[in-house]
PDB file of N, CA and C in Angstrom:
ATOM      1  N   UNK A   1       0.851  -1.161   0.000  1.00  0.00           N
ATOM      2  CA  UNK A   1       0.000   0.000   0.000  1.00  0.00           C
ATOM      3  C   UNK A   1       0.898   1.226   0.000  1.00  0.00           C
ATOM      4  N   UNK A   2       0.381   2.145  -0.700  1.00  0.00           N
ATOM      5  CA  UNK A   2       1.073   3.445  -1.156  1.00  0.00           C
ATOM      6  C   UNK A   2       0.006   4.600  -0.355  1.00  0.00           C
ATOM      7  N   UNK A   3       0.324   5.643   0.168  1.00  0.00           N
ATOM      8  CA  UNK A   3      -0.650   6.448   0.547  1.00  0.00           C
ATOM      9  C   UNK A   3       0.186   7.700   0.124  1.00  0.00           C
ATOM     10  N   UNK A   4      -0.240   9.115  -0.560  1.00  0.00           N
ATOM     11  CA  UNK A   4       0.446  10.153  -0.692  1.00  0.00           C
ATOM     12  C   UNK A   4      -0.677  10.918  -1.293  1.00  0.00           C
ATOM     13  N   UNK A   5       0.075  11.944  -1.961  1.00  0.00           N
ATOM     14  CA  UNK A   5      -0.584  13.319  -2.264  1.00  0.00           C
ATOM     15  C   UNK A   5      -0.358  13.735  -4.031  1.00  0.00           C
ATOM     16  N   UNK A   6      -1.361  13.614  -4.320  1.00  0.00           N
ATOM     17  CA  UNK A   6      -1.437  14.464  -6.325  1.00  0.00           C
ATOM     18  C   UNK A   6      -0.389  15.669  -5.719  1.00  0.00           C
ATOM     19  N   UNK A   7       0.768  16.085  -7.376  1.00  0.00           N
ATOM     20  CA  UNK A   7      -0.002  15.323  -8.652  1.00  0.00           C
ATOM     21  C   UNK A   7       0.963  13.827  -8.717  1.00  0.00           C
ATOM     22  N   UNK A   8       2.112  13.941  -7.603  1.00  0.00           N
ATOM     23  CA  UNK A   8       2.757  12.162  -8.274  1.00  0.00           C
ATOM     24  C   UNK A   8       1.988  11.138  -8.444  1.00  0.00           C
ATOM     25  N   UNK A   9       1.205  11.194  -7.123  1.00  0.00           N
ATOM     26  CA  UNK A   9       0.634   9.709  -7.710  1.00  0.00           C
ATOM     27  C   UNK A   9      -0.281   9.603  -8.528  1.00  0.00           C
ATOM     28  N   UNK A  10      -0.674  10.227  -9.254  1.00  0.00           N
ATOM     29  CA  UNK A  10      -1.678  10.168 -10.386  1.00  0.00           C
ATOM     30  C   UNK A  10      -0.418  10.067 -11.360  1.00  0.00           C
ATOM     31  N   UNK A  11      -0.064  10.706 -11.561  1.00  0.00           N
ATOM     32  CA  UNK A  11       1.186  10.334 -12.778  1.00  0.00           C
ATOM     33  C   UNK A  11       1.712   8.744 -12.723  1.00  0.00           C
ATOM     34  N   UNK A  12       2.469   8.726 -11.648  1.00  0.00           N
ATOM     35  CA  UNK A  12       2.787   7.164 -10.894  1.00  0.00           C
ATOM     36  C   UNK A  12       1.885   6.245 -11.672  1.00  0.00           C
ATOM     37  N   UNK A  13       0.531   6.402 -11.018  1.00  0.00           N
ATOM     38  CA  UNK A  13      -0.734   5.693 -11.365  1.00  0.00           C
ATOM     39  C   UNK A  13      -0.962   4.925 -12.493  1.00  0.00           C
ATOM     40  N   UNK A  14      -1.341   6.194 -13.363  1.00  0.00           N
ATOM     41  CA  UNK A  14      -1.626   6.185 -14.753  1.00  0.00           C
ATOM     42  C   UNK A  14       0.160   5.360 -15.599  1.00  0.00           C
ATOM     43  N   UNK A  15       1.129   5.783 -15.592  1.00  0.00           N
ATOM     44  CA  UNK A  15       2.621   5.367 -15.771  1.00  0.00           C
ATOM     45  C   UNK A  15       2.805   3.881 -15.349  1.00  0.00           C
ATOM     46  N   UNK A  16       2.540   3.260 -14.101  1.00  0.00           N
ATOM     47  CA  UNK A  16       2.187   1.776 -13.927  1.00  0.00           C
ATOM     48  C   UNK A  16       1.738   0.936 -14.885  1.00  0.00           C
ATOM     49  N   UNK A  17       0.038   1.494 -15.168  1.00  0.00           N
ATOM     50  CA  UNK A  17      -1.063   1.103 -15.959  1.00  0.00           C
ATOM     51  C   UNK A  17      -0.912   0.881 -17.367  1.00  0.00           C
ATOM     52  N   UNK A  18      -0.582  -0.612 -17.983  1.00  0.00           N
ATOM     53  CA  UNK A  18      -0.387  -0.558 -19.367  1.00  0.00           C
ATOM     54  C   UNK A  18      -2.001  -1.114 -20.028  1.00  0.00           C
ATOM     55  N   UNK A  19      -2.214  -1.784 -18.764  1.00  0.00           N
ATOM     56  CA  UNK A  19      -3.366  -2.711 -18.802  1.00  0.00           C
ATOM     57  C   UNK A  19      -4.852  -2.597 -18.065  1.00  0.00           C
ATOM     58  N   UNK A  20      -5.929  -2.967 -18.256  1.00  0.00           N
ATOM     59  CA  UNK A  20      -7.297  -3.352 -17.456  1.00  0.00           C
ATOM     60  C   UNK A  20      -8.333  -2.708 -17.722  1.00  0.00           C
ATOM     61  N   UNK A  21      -9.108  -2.807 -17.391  1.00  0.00           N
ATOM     62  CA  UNK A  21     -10.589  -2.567 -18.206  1.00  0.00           C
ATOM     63  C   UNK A  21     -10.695  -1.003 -18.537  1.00  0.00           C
ATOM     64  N   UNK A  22     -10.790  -0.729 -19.824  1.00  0.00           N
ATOM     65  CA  UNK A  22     -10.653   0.302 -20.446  1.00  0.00           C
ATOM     66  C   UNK A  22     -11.567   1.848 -19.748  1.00  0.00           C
ATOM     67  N   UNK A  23     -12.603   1.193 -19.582  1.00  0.00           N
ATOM     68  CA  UNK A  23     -12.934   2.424 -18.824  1.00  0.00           C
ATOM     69  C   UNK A  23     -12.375   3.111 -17.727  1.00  0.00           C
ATOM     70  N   UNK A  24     -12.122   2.370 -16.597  1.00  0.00           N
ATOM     71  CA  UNK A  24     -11.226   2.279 -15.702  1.00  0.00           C
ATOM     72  C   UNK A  24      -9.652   2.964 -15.556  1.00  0.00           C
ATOM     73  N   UNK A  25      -9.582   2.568 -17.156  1.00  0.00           N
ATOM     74  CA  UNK A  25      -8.193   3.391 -17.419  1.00  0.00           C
ATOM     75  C   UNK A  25      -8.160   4.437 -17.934  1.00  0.00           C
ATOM     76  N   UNK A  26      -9.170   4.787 -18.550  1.00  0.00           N
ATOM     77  CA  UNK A  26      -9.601   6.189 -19.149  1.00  0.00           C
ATOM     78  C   UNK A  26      -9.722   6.981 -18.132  1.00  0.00           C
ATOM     79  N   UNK A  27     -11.047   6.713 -17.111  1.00  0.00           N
ATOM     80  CA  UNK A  27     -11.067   7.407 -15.751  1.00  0.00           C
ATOM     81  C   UNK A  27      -9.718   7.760 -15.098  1.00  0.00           C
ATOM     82  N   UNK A  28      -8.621   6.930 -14.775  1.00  0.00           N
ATOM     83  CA  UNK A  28      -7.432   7.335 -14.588  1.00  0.00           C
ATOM     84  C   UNK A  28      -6.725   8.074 -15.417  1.00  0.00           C
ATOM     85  N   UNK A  29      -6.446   7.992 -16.169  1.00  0.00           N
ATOM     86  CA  UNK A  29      -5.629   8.749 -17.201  1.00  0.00           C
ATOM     87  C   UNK A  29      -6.498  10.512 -16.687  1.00  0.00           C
ATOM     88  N   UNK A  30      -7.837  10.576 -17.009  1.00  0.00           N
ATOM     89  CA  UNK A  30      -8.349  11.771 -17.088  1.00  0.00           C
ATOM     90  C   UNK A  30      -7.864  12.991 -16.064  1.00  0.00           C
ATOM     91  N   UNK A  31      -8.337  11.631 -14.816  1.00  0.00           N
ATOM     92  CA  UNK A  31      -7.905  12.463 -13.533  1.00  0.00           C
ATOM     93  C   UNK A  31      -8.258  11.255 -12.305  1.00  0.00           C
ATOM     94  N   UNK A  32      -7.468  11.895 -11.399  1.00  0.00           N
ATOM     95  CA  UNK A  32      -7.707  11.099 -10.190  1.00  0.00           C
ATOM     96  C   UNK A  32      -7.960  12.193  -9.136  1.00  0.00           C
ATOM     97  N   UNK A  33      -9.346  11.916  -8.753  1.00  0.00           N
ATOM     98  CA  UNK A  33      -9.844  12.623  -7.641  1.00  0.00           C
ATOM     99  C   UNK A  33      -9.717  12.150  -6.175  1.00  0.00           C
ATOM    100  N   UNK A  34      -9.929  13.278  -5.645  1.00  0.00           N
ATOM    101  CA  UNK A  34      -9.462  13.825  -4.236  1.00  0.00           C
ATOM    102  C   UNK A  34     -10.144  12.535  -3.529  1.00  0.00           C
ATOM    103  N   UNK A  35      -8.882  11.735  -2.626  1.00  0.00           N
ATOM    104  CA  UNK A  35      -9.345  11.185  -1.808  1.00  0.00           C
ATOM    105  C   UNK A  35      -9.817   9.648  -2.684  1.00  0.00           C
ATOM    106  N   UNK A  36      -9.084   9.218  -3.762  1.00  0.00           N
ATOM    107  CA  UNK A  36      -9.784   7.868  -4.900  1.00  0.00           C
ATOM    108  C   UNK A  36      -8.476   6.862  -4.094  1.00  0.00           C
ATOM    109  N   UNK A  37      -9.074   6.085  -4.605  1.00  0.00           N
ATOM    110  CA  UNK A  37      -7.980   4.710  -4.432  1.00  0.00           C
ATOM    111  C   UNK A  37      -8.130   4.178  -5.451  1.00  0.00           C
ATOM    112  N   UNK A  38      -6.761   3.419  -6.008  1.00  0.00           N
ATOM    113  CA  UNK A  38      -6.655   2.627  -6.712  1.00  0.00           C
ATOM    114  C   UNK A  38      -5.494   1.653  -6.797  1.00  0.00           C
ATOM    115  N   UNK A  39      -6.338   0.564  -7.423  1.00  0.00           N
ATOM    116  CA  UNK A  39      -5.765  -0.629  -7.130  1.00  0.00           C
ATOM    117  C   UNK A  39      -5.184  -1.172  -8.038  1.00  0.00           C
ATOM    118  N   UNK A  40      -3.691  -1.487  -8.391  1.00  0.00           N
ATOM    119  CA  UNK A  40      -2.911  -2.113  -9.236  1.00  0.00           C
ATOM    120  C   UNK A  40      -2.198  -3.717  -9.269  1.00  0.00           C
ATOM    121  N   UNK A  41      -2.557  -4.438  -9.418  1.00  0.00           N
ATOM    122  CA  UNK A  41      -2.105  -5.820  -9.582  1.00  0.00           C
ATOM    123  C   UNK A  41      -0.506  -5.466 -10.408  1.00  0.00           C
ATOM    124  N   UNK A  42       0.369  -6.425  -9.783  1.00  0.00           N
ATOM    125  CA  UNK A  42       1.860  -6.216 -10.141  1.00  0.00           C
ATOM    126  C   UNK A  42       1.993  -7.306 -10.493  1.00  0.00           C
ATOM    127  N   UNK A  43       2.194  -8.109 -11.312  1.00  0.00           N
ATOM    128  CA  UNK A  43       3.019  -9.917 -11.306  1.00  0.00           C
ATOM    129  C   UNK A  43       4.153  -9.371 -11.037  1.00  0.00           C
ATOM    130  N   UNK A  44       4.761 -10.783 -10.073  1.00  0.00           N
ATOM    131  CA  UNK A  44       5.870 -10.797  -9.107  1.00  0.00           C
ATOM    132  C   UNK A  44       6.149  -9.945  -8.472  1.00  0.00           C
ATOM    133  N   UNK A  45       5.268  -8.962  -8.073  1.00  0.00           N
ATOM    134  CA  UNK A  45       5.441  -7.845  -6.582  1.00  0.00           C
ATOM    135  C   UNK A  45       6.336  -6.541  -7.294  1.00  0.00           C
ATOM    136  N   UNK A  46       6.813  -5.832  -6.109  1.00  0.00           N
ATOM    137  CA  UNK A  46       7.614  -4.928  -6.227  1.00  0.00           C
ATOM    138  C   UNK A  46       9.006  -4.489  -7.079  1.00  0.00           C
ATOM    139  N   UNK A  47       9.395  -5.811  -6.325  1.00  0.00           N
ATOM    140  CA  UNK A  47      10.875  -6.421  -7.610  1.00  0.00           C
ATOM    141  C   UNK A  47      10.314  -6.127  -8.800  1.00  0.00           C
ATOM    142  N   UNK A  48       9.190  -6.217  -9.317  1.00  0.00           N
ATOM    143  CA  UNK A  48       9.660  -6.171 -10.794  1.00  0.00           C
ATOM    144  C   UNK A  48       8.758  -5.151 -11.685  1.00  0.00           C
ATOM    145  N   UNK A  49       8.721  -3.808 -10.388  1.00  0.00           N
ATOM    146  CA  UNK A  49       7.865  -2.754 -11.007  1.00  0.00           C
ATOM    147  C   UNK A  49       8.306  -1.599 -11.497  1.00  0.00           C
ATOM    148  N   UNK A  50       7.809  -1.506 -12.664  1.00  0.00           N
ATOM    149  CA  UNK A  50       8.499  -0.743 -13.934  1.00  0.00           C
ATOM    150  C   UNK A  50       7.235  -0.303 -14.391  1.00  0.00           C
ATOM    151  N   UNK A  51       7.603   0.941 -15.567  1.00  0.00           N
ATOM    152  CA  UNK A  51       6.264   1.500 -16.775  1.00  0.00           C
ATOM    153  C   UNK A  51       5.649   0.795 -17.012  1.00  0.00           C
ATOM    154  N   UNK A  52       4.587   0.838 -16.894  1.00  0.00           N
ATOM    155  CA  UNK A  52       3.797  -0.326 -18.116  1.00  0.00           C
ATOM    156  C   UNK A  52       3.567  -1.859 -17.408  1.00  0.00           C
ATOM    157  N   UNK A  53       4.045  -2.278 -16.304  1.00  0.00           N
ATOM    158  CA  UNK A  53       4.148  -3.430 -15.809  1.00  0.00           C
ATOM    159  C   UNK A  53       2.178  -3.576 -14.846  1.00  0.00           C
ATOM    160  N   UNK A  54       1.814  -2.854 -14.308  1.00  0.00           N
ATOM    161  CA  UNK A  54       0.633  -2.671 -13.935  1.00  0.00           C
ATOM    162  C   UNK A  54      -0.586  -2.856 -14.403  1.00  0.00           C
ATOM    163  N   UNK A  55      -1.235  -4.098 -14.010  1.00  0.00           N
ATOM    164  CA  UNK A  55      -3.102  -3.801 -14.366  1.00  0.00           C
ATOM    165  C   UNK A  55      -3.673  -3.234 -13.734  1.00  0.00           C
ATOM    166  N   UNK A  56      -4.552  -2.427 -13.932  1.00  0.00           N
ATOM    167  CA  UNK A  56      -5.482  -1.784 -13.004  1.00  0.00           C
ATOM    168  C   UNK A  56      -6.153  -2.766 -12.828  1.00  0.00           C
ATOM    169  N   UNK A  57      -6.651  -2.937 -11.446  1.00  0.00           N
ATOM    170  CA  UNK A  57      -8.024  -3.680 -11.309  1.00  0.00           C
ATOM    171  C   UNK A  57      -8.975  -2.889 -10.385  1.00  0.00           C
ATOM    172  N   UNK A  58      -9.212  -2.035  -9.909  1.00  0.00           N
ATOM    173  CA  UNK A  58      -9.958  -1.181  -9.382  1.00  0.00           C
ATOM    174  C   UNK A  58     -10.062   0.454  -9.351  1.00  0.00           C
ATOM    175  N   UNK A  59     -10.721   0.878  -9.465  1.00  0.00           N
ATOM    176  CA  UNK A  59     -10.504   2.667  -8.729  1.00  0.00           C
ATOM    177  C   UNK A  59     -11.911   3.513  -8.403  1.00  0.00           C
ATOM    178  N   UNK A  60     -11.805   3.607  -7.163  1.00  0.00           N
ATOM    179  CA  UNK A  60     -13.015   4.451  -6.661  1.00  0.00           C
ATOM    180  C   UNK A  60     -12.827   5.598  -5.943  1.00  0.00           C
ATOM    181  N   UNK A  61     -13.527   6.612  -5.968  1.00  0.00           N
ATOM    182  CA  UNK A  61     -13.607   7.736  -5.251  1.00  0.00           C
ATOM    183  C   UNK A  61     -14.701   8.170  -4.786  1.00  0.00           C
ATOM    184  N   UNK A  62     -14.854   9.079  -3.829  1.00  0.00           N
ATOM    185  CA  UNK A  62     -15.915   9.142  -2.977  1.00  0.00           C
ATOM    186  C   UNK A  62     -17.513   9.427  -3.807  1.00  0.00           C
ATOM    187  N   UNK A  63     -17.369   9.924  -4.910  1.00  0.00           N
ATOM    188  CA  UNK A  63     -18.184   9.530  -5.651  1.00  0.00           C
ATOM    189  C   UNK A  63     -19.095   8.841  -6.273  1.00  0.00           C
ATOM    190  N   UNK A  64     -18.495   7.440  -6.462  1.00  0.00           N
ATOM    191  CA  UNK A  64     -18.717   5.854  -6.788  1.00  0.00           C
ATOM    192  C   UNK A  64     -19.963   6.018  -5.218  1.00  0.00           C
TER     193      UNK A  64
END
């Protein structure tokens, strides 16, 4: 778990994300609002996190 403050981790975010359900990734890319979480699946963890290595599999904000 990552906890911090825009604008890195939205950059971070979106920069992870090569992959996962398109809407989902659109919503990210657009913007990430105040107070959202999101959730990235890594194969093989940390060790091997790079650009593009990330699926999204979730993101909600108080909105949802």
């Amino acid at each position: 778990m990552l906890v911090g403050h825009n604008p890195g981790l939205h950059e971070l975010a979106a920069g992870l994300c090569a992959s996962g359900p398109p809407e989902l990734l659109e919503r990210l890319r657009t913007k990430l609002p105040t107070s959202a979480l999101v959730v990235i699946d890594v194969p093989g963890g940390c060790r091997s996190l790079s650009s593009g290595s990330g699926t999204l599999a979730a993101l909600w904000s108080p909105a949802d």
